[in-house]
PDB file of N, CA and C in Angstrom:
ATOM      1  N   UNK A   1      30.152 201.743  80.408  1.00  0.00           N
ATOM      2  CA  UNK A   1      28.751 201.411  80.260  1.00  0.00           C
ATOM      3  C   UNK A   1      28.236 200.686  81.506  1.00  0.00           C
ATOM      4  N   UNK A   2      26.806 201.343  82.175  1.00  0.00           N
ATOM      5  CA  UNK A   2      26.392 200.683  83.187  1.00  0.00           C
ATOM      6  C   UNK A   2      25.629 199.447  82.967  1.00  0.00           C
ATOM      7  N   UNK A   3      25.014 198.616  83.068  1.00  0.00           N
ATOM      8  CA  UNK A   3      24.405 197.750  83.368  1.00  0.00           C
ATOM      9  C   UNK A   3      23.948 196.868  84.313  1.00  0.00           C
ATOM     10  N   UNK A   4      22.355 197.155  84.185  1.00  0.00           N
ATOM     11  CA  UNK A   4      21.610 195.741  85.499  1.00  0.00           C
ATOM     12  C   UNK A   4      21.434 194.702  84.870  1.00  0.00           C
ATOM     13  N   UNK A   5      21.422 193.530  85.285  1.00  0.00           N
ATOM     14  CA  UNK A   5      21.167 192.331  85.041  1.00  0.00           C
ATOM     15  C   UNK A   5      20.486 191.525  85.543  1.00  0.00           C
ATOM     16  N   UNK A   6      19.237 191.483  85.478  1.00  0.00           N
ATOM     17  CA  UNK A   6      18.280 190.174  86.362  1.00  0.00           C
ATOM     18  C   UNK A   6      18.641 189.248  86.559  1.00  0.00           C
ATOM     19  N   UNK A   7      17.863 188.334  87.494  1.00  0.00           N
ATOM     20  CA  UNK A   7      18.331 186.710  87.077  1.00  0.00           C
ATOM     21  C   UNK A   7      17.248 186.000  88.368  1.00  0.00           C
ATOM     22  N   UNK A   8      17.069 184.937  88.320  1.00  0.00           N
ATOM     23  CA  UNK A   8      16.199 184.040  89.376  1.00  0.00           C
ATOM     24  C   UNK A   8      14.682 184.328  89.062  1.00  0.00           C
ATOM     25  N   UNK A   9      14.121 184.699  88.073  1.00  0.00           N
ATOM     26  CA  UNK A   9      12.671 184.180  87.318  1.00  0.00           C
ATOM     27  C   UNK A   9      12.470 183.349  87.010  1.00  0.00           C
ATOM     28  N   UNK A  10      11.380 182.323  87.064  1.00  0.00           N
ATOM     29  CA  UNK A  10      10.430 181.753  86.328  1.00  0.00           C
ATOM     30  C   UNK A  10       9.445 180.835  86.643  1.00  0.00           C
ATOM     31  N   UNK A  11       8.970 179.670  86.408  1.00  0.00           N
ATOM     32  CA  UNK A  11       7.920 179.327  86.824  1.00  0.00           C
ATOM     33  C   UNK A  11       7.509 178.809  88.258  1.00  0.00           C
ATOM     34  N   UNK A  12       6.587 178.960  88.963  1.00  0.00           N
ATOM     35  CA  UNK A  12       6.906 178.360  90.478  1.00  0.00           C
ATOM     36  C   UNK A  12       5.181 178.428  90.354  1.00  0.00           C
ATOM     37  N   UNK A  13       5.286 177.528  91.452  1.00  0.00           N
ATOM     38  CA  UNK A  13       3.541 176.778  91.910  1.00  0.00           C
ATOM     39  C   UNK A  13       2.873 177.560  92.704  1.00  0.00           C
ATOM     40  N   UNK A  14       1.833 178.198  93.050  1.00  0.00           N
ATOM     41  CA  UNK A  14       1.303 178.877  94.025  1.00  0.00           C
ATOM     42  C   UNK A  14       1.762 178.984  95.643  1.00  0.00           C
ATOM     43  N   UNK A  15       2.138 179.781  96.269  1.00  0.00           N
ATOM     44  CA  UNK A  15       2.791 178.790  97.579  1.00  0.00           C
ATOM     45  C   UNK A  15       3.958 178.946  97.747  1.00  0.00           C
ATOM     46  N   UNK A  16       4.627 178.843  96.900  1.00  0.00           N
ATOM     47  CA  UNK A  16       5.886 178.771  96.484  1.00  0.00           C
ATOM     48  C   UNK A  16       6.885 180.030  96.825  1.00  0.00           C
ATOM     49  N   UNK A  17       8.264 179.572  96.397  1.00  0.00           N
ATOM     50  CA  UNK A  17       9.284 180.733  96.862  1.00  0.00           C
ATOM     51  C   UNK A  17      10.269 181.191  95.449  1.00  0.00           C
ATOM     52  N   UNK A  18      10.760 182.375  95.283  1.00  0.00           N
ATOM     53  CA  UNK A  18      12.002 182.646  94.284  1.00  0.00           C
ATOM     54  C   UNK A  18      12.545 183.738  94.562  1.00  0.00           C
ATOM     55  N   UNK A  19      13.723 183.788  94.761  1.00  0.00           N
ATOM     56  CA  UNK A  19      14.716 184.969  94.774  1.00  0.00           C
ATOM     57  C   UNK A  19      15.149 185.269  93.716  1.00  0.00           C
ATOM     58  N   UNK A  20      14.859 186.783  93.755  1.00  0.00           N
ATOM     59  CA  UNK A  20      15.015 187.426  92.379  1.00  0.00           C
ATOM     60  C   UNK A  20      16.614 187.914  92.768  1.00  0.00           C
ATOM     61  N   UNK A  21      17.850 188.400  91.707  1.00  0.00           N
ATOM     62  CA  UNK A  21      18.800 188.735  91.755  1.00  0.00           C
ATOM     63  C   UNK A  21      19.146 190.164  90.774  1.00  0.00           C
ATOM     64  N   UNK A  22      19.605 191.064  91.071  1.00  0.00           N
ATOM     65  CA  UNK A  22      19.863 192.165  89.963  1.00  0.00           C
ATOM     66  C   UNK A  22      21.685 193.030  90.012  1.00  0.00           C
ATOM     67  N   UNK A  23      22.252 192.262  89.585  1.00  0.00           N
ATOM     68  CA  UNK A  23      23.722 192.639  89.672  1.00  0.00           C
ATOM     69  C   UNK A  23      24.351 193.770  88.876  1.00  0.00           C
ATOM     70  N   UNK A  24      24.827 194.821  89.359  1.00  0.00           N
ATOM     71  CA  UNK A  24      24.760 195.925  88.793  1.00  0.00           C
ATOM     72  C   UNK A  24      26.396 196.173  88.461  1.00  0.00           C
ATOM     73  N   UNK A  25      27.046 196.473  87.000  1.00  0.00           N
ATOM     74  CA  UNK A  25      28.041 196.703  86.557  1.00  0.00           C
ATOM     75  C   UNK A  25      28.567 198.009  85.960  1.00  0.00           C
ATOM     76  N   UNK A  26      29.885 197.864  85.716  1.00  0.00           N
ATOM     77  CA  UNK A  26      30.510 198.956  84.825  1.00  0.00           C
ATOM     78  C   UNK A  26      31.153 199.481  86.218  1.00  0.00           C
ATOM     79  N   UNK A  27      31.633 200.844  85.830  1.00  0.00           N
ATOM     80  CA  UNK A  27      32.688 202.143  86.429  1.00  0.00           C
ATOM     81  C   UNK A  27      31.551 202.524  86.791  1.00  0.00           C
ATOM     82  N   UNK A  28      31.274 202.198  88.572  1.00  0.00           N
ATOM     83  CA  UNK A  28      30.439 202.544  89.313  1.00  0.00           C
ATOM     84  C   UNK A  28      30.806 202.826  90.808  1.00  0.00           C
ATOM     85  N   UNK A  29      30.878 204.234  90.938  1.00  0.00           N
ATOM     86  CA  UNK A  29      31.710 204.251  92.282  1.00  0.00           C
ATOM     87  C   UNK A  29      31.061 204.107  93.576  1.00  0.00           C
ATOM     88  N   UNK A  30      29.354 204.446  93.573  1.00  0.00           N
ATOM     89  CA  UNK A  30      28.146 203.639  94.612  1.00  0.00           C
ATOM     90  C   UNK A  30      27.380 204.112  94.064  1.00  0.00           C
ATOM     91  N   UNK A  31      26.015 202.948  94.604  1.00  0.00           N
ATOM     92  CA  UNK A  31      24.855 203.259  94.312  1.00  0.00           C
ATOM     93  C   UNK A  31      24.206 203.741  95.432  1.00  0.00           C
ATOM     94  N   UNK A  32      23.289 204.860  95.490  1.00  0.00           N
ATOM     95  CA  UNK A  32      21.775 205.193  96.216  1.00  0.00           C
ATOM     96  C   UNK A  32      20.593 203.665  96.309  1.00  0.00           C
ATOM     97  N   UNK A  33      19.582 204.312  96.190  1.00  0.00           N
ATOM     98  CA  UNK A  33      18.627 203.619  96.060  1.00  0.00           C
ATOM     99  C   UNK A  33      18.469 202.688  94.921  1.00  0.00           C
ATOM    100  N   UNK A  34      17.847 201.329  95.717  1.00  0.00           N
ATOM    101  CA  UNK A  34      17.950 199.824  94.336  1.00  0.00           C
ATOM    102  C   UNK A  34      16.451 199.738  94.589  1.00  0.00           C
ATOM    103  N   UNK A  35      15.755 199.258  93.685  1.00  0.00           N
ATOM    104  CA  UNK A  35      14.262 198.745  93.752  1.00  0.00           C
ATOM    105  C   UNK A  35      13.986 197.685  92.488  1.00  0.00           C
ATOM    106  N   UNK A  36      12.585 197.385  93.122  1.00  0.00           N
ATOM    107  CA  UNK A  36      12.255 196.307  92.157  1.00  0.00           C
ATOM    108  C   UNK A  36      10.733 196.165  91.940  1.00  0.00           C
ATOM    109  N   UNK A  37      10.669 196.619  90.622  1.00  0.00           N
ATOM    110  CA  UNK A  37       9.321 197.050  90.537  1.00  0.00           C
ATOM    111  C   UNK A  37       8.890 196.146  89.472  1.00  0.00           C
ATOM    112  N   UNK A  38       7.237 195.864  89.345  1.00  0.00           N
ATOM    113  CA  UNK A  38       6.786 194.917  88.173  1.00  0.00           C
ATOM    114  C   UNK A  38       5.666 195.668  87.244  1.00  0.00           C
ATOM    115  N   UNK A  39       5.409 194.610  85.981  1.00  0.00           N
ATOM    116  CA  UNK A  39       4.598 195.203  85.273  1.00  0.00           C
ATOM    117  C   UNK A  39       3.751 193.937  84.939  1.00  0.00           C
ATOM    118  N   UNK A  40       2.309 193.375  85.269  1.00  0.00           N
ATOM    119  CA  UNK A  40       1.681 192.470  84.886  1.00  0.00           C
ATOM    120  C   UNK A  40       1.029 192.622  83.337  1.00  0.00           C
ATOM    121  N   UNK A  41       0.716 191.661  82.450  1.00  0.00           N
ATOM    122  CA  UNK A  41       0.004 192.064  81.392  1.00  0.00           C
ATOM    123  C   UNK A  41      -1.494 193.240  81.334  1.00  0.00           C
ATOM    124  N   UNK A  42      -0.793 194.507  80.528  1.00  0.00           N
ATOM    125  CA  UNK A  42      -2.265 195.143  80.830  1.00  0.00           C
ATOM    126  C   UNK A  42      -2.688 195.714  81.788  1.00  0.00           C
ATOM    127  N   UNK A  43      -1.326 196.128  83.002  1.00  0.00           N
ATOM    128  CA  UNK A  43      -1.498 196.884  83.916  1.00  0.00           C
ATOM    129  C   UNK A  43      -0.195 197.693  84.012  1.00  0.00           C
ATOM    130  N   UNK A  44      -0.397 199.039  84.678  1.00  0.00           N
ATOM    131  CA  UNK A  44       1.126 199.835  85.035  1.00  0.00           C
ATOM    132  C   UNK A  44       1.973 199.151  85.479  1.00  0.00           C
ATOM    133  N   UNK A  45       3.274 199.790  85.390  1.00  0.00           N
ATOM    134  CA  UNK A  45       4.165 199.362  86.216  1.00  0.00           C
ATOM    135  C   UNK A  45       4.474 199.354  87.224  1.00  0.00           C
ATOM    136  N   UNK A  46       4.470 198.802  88.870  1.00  0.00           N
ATOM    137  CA  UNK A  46       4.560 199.231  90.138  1.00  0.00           C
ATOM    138  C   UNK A  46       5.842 199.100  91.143  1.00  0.00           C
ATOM    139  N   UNK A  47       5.950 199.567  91.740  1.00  0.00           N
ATOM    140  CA  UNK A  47       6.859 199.386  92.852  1.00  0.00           C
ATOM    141  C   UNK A  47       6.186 198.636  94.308  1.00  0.00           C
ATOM    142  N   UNK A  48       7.441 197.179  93.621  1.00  0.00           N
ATOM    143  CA  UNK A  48       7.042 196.340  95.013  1.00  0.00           C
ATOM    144  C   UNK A  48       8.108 196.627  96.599  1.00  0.00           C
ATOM    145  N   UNK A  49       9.582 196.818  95.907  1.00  0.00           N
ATOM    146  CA  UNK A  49      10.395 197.274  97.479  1.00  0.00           C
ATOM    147  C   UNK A  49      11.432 198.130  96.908  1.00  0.00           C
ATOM    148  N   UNK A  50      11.818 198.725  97.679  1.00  0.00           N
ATOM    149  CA  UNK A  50      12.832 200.051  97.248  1.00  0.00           C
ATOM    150  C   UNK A  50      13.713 199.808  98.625  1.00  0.00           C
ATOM    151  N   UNK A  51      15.054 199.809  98.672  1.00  0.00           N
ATOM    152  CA  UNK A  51      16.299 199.648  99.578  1.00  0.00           C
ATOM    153  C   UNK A  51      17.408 200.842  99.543  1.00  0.00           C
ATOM    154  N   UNK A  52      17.609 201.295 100.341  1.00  0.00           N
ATOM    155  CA  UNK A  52      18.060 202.217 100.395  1.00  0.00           C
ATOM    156  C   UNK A  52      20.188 201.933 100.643  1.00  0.00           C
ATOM    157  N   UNK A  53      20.552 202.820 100.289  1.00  0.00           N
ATOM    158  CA  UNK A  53      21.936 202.700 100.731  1.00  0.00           C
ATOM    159  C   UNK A  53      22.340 201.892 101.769  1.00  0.00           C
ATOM    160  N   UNK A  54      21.683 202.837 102.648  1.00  0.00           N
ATOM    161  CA  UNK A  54      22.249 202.129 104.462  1.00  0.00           C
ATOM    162  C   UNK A  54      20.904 201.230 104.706  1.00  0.00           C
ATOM    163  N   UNK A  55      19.886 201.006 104.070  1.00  0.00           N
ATOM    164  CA  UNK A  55      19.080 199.236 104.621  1.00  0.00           C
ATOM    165  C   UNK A  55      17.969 199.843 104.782  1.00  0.00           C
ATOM    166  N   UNK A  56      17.690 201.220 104.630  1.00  0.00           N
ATOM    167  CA  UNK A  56      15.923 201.159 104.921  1.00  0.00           C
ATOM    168  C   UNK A  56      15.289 200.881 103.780  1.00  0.00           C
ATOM    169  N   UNK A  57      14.104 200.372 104.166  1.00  0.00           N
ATOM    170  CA  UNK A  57      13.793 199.741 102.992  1.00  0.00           C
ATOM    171  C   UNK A  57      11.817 199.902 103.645  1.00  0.00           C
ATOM    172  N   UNK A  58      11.202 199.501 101.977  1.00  0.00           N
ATOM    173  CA  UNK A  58       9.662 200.292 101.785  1.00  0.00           C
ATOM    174  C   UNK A  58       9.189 199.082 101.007  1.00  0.00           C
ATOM    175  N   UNK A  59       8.243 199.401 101.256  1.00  0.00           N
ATOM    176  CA  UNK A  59       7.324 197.582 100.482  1.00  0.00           C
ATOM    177  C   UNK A  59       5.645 197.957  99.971  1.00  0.00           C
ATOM    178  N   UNK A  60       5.360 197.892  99.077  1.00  0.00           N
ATOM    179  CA  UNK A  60       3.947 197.759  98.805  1.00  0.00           C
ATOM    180  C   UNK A  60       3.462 197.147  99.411  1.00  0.00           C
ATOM    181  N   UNK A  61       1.709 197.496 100.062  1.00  0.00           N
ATOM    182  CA  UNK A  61       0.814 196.679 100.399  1.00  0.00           C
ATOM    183  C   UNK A  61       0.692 195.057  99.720  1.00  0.00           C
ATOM    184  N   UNK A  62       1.185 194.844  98.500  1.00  0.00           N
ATOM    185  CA  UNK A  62       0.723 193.618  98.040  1.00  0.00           C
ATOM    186  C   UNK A  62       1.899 193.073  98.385  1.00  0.00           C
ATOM    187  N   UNK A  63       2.979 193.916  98.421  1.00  0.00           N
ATOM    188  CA  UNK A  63       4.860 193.026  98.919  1.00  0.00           C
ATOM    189  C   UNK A  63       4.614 192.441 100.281  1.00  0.00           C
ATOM    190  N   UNK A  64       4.401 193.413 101.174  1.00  0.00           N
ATOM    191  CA  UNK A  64       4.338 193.589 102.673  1.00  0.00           C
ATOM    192  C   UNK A  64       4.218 192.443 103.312  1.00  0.00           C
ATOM    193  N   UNK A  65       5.151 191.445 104.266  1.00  0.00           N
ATOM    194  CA  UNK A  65       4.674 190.280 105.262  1.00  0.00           C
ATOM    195  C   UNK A  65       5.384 188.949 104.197  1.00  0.00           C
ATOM    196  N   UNK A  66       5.043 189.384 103.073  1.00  0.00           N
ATOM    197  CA  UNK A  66       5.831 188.242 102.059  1.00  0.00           C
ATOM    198  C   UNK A  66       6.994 188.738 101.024  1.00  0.00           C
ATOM    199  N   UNK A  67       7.220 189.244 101.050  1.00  0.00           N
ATOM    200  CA  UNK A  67       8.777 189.711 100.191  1.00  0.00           C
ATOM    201  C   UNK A  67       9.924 190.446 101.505  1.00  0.00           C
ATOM    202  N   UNK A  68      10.473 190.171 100.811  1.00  0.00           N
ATOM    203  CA  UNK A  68      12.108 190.466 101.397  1.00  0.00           C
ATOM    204  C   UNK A  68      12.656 190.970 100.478  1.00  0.00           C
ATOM    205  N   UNK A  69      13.326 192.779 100.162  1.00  0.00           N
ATOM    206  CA  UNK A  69      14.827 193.103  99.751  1.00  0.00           C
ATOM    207  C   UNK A  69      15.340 193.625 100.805  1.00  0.00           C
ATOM    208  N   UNK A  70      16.806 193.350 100.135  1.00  0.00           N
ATOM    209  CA  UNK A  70      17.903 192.812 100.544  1.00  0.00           C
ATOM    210  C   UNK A  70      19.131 193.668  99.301  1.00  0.00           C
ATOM    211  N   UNK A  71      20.031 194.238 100.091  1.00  0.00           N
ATOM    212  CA  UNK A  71      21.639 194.262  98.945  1.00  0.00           C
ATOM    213  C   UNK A  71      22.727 194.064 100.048  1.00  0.00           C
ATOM    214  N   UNK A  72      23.760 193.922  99.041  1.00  0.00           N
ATOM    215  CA  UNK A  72      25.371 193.854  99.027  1.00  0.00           C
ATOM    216  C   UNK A  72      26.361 194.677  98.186  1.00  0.00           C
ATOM    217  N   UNK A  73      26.207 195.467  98.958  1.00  0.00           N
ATOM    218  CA  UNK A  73      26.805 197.023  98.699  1.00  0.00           C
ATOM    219  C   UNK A  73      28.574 196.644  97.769  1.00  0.00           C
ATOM    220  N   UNK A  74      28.815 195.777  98.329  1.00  0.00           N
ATOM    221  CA  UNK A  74      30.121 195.073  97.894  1.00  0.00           C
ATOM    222  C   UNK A  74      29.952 194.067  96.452  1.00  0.00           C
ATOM    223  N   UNK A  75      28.799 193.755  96.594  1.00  0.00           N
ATOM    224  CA  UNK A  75      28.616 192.861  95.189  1.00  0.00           C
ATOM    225  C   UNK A  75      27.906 193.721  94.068  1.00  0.00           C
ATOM    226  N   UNK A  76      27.560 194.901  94.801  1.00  0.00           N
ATOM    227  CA  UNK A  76      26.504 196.087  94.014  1.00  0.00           C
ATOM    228  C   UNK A  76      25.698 195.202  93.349  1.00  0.00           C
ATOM    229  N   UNK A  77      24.800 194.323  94.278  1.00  0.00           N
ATOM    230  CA  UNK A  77      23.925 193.392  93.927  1.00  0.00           C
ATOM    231  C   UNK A  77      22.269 193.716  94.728  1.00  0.00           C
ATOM    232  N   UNK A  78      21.604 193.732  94.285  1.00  0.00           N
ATOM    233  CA  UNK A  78      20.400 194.047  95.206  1.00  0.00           C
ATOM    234  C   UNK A  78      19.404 192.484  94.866  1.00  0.00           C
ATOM    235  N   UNK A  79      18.739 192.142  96.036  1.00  0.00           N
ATOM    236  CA  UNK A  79      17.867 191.005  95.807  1.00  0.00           C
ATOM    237  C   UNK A  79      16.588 191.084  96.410  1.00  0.00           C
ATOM    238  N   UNK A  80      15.213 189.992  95.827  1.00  0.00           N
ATOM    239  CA  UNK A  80      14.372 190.624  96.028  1.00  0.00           C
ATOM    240  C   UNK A  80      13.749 188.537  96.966  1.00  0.00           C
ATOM    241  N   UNK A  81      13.725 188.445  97.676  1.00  0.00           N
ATOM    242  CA  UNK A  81      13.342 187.172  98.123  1.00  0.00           C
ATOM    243  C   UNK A  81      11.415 187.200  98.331  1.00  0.00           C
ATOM    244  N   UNK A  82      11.314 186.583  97.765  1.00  0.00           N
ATOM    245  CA  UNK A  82       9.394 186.169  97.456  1.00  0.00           C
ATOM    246  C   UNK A  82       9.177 184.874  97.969  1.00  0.00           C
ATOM    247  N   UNK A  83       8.272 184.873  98.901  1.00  0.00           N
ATOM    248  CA  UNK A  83       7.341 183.380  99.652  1.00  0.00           C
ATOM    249  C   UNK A  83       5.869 183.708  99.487  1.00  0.00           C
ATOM    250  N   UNK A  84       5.763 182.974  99.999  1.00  0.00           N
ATOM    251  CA  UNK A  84       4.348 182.853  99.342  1.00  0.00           C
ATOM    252  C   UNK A  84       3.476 183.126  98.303  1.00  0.00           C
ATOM    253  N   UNK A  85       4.052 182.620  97.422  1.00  0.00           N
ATOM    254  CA  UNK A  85       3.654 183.405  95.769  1.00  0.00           C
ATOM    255  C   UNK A  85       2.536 182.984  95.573  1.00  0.00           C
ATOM    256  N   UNK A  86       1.069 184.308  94.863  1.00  0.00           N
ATOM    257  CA  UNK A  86      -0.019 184.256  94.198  1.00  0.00           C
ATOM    258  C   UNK A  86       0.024 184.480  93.010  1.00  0.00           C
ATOM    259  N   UNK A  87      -0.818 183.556  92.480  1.00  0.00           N
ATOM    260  CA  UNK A  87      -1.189 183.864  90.988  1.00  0.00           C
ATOM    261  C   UNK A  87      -1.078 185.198  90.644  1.00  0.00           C
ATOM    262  N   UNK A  88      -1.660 186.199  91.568  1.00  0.00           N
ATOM    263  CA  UNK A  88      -1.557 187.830  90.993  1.00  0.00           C
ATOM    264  C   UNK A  88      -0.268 188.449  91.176  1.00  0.00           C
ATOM    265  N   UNK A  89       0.832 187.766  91.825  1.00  0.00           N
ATOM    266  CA  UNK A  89       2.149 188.315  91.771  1.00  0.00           C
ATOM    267  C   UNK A  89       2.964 187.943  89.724  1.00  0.00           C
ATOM    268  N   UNK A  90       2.374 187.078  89.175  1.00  0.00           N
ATOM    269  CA  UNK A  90       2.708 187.276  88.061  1.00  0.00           C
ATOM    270  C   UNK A  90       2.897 188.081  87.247  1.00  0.00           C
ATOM    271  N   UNK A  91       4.382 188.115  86.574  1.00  0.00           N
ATOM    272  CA  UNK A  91       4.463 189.476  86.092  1.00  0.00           C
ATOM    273  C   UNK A  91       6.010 189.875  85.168  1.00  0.00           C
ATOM    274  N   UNK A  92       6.680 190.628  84.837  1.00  0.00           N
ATOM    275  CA  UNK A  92       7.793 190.852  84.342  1.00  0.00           C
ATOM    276  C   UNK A  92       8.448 191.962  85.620  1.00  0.00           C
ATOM    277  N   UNK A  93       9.563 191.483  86.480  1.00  0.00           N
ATOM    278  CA  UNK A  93       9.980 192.033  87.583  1.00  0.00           C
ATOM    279  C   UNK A  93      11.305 192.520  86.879  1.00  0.00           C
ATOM    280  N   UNK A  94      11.449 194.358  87.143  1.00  0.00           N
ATOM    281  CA  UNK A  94      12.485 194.938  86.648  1.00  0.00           C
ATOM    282  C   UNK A  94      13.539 195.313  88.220  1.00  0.00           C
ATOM    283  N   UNK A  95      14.548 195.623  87.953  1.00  0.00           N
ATOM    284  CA  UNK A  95      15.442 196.493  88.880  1.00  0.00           C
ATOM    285  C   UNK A  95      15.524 197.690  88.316  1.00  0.00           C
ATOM    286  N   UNK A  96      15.749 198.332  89.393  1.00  0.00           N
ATOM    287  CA  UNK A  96      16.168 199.913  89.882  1.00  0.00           C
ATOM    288  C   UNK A  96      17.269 200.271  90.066  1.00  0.00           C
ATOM    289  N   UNK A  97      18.187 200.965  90.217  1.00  0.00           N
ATOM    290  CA  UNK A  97      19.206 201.587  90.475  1.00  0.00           C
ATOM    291  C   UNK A  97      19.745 203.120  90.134  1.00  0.00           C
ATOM    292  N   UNK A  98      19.740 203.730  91.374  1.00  0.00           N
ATOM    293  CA  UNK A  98      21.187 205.104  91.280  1.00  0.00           C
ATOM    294  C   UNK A  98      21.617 205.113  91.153  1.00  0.00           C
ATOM    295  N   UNK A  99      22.745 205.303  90.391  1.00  0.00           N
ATOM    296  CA  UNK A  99      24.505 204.564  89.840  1.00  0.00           C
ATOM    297  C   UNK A  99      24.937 205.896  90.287  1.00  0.00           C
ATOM    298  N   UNK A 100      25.889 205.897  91.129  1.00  0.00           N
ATOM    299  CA  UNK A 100      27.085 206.922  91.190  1.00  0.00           C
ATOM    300  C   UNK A 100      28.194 206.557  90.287  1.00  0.00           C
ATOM    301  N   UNK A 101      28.087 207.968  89.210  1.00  0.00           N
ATOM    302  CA  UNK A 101      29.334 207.264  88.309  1.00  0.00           C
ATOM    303  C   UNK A 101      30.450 208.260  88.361  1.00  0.00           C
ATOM    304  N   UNK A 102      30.448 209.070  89.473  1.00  0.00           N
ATOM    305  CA  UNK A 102      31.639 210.184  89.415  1.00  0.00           C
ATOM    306  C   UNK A 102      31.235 211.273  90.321  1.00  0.00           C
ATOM    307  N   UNK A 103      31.700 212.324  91.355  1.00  0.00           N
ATOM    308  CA  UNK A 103      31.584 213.194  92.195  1.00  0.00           C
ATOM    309  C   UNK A 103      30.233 213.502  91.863  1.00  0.00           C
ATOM    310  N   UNK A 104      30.176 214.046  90.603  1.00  0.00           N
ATOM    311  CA  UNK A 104      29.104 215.070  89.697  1.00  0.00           C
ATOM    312  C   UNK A 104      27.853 214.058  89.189  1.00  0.00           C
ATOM    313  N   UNK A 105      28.117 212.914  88.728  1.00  0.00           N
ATOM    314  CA  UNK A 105      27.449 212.348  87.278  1.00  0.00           C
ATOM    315  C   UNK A 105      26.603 211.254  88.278  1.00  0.00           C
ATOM    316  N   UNK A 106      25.271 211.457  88.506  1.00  0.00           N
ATOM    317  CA  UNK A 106      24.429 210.289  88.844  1.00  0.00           C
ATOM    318  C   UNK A 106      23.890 210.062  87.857  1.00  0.00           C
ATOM    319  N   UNK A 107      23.373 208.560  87.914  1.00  0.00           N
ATOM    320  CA  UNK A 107      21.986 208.217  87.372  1.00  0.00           C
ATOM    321  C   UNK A 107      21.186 206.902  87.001  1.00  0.00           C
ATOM    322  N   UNK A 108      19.793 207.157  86.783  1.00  0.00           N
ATOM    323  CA  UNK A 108      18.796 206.322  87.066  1.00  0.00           C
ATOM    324  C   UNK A 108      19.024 205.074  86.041  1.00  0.00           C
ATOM    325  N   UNK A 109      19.313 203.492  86.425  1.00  0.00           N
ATOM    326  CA  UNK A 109      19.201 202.466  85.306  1.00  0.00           C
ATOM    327  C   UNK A 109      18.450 201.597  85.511  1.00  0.00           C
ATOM    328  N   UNK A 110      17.865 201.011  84.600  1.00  0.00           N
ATOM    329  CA  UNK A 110      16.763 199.856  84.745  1.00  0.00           C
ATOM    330  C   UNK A 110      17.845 198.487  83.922  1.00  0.00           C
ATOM    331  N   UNK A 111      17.134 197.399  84.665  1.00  0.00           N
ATOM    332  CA  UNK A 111      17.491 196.237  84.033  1.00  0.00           C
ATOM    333  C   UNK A 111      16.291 196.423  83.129  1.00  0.00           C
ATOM    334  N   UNK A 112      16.533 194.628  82.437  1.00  0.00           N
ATOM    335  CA  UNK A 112      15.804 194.826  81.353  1.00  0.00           C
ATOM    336  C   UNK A 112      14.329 193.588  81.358  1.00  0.00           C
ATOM    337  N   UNK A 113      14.484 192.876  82.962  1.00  0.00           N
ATOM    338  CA  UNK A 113      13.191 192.638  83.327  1.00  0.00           C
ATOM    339  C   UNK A 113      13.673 191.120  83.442  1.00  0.00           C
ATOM    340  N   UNK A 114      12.978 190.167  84.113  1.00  0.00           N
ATOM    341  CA  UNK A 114      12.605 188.598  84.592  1.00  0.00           C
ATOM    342  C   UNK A 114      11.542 188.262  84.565  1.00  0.00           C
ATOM    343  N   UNK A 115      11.196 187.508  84.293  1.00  0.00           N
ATOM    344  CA  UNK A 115      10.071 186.953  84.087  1.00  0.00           C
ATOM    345  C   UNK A 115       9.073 186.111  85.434  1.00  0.00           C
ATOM    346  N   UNK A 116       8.312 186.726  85.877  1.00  0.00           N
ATOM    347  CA  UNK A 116       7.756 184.928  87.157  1.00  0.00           C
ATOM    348  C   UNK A 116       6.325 185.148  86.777  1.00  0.00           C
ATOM    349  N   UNK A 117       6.302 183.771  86.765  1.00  0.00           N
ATOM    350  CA  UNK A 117       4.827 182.911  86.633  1.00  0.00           C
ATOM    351  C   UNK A 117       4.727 181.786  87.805  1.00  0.00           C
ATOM    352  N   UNK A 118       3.227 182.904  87.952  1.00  0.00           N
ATOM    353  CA  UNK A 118       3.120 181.552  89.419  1.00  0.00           C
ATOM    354  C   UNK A 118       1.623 181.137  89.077  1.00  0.00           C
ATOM    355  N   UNK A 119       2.044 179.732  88.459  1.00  0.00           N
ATOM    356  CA  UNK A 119       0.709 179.235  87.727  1.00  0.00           C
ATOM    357  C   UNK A 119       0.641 177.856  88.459  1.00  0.00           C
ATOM    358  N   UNK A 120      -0.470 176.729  88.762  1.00  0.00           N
ATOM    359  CA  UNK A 120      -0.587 175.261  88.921  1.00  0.00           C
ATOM    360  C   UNK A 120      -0.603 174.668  87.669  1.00  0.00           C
TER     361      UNK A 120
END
């Protein structure tokens, strides 16, 4: 059984910084592409950065200049580092992942979401 696991959500002050974490388990022989996408109350779900195997990596206009991902191919960990946090970055932040689980057998897993609130 695969599994993502969030971790490093929750409340922070406008301004502010949090590194998000998404550690990926089970009989996993590599992953493709990791991302980290959000869903605010009452709006779609979006894609803020997507990281690729070998480090290229893609950012939304609202990510862009202030977020950082980041993985460790060895920890099959992908991370998402946030500065300068706005009120409108609030939201439930999921992970992404390609799981290579065998020559033949890919596939797509989601964690199951973190929480950040960036309120005064």
């Amino acid at each position: 059984q695969v599994q993502l696991v969030e971790s490093g959500g929750g409340l922070v002050q406008p301004g502010g910084s949090l590194r998000l974490s998404c550690a990926a388990s089970g009989s996993i022989v590599s992953i493709n592409d990791m991302g980290w996408y959000r869903q605010a109350p009452g709006k779609q779900r979006e894609l803020v950065a997507v990281i690729a195997r070998g480090g290229s990596t893609d950012y939304s206009d609202a990510a862009k200049g202030r977020f950082t991902i980041s993985r460790d191919n060895a920890k099959k960990t992908v991370y998402l580092q946030m500065n300068s946090l706005k009120p409108e970055d609030t939201a439930v932040y999921y992970c992404n992942a390609d799981v290579i689980l065998s020559l033949t057998y890919r596939r797509s897993k989601w964690g199951q979401g973190t929480q950040v609130t960036v309120s005064s």
